[in-house]
C-alpha atoms as a PDB file:
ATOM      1  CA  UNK A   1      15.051 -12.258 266.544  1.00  0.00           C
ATOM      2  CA  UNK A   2      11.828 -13.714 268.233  1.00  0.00           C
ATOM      3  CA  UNK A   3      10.157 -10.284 268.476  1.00  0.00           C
ATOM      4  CA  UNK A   4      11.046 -10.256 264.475  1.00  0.00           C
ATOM      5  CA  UNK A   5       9.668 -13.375 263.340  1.00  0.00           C
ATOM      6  CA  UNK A   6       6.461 -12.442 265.610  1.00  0.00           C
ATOM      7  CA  UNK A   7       5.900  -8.938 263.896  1.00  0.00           C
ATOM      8  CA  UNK A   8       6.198 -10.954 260.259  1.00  0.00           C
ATOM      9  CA  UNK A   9       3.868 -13.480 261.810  1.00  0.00           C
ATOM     10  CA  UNK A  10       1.251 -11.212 262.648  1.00  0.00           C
ATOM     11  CA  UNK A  11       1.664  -9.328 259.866  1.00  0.00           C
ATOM     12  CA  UNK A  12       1.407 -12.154 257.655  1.00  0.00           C
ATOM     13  CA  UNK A  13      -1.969 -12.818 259.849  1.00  0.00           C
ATOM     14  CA  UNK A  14      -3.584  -9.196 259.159  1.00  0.00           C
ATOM     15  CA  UNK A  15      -2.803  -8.374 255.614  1.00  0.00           C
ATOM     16  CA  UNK A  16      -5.356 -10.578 253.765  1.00  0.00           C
ATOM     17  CA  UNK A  17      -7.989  -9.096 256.237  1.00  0.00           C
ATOM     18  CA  UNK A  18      -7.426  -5.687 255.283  1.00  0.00           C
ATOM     19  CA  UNK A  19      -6.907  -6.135 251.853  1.00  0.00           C
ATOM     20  CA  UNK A  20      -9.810  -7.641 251.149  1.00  0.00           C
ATOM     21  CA  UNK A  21     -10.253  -7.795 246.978  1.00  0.00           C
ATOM     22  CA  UNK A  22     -13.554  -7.042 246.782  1.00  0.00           C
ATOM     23  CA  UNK A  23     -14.443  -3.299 246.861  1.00  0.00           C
ATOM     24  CA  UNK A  24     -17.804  -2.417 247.409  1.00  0.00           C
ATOM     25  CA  UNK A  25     -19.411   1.292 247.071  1.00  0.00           C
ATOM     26  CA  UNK A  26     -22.780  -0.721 249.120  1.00  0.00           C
ATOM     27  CA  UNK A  27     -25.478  -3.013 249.049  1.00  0.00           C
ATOM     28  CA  UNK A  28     -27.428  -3.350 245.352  1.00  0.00           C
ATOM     29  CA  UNK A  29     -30.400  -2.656 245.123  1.00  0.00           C
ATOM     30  CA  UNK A  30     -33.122  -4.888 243.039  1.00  0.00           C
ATOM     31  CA  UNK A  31     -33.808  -1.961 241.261  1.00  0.00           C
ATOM     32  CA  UNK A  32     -29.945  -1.457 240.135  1.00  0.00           C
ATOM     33  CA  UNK A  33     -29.696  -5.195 239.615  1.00  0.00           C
ATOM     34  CA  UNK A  34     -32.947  -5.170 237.625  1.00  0.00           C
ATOM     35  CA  UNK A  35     -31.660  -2.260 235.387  1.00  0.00           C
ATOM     36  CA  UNK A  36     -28.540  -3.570 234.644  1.00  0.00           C
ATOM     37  CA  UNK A  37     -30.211  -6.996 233.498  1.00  0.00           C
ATOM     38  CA  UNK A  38     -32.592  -4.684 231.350  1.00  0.00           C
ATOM     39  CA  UNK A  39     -29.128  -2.871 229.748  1.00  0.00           C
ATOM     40  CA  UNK A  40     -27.847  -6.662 228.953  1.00  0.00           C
ATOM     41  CA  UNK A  41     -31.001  -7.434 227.648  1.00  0.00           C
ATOM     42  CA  UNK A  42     -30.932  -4.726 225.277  1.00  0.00           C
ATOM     43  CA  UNK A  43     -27.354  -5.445 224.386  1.00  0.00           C
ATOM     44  CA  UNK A  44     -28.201  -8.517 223.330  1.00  0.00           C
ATOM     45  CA  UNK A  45     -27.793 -11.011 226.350  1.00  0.00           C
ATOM     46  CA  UNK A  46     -30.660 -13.392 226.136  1.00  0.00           C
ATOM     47  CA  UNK A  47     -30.786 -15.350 229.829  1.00  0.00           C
ATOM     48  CA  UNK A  48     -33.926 -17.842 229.514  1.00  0.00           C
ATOM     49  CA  UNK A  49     -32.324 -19.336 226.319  1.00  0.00           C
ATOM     50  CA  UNK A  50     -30.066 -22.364 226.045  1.00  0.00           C
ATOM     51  CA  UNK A  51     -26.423 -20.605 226.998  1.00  0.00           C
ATOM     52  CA  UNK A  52     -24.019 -23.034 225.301  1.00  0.00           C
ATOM     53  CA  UNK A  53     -21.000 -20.699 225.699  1.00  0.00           C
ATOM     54  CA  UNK A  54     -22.250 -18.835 228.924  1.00  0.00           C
ATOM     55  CA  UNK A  55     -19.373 -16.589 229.963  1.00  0.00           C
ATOM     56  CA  UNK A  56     -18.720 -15.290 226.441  1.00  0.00           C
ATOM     57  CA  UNK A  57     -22.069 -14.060 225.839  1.00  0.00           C
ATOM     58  CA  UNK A  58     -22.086 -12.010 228.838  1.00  0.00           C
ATOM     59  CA  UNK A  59     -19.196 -10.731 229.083  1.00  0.00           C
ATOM     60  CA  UNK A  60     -20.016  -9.932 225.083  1.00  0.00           C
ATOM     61  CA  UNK A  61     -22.958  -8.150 226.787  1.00  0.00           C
ATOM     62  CA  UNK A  62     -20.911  -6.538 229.247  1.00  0.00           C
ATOM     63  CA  UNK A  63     -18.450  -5.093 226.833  1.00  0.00           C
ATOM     64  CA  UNK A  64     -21.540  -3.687 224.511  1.00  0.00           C
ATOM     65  CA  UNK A  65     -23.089  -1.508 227.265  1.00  0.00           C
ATOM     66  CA  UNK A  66     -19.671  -0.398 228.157  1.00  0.00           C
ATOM     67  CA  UNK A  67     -18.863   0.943 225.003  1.00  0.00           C
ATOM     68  CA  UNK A  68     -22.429   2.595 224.744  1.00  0.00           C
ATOM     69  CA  UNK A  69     -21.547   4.259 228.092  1.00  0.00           C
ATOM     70  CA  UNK A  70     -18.039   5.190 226.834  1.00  0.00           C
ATOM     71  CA  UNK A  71     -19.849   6.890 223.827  1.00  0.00           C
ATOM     72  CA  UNK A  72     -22.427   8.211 225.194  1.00  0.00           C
ATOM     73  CA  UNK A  73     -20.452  10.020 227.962  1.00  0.00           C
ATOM     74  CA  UNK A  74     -17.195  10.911 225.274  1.00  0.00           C
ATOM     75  CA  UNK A  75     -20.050  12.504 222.949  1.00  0.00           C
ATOM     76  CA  UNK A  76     -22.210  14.153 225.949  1.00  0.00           C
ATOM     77  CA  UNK A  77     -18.751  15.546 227.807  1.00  0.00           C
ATOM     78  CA  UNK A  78     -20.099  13.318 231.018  1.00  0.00           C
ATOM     79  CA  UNK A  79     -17.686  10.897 233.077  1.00  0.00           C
ATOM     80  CA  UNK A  80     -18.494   7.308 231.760  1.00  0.00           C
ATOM     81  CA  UNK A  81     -19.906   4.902 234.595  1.00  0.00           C
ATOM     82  CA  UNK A  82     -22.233   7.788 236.546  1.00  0.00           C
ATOM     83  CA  UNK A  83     -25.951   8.118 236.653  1.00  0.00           C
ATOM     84  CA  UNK A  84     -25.155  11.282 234.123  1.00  0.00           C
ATOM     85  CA  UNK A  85     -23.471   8.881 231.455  1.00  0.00           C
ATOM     86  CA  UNK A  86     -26.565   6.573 231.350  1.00  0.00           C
ATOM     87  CA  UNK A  87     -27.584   6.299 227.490  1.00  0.00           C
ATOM     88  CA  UNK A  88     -31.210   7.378 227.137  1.00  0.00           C
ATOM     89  CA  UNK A  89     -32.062   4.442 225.013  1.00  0.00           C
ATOM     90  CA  UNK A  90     -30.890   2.365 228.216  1.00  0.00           C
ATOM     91  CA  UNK A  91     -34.588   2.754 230.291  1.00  0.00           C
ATOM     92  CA  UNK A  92     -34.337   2.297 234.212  1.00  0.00           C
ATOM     93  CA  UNK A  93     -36.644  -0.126 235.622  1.00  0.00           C
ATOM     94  CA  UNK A  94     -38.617   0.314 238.867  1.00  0.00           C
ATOM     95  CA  UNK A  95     -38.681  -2.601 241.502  1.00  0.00           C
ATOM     96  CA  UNK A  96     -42.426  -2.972 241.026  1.00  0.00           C
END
């Protein structure tokens, strides 16, 4: 019974570690961070101005550029969400 509760116990213990939520493919680079502000922007996400219902008008943002990717990439025969599924009128900024 006491070796048991111990295997729960630690098991309890190393779960969350491994399982962290989070799933990361690697750092971000300012040059991917930059571009997908630039996509946002172009979507219609304005960040200098006066956000009175902040998380909407992102995620509003968010939800435009996914559904130009979805097109584009349905239209073009490309999987959505790659490099190859990036809508020309979406430009790529450098870090400069």
């Amino acid at each position: 019974m006491k070796n048991l509760i111990c295997a729960i116990l630690a098991a309890v213990l190393i779960v969350p570690a491994v399982s962290f939520a989070q799933t990361s493919n690697g750092p971000v680079t300012r040059a991917q961070v930059r571009a997908e502000l630039v996509q946002l922007e172009n979507a219609g996400y304005r960040p200098a101005t006066k956000q009175i219902h902040y998380p909407d008008e992102i995620q509003a943002a968010e939800a435009r550029v996914q559904a130009a990717d979805n097109a584009y990439a349905s239209h073009n025969g490309a999987p959505a969400n790659t490099a190859a599924a990036a809508p020309a009128s979406m430009p790529v900024v450098s870090a400069n």
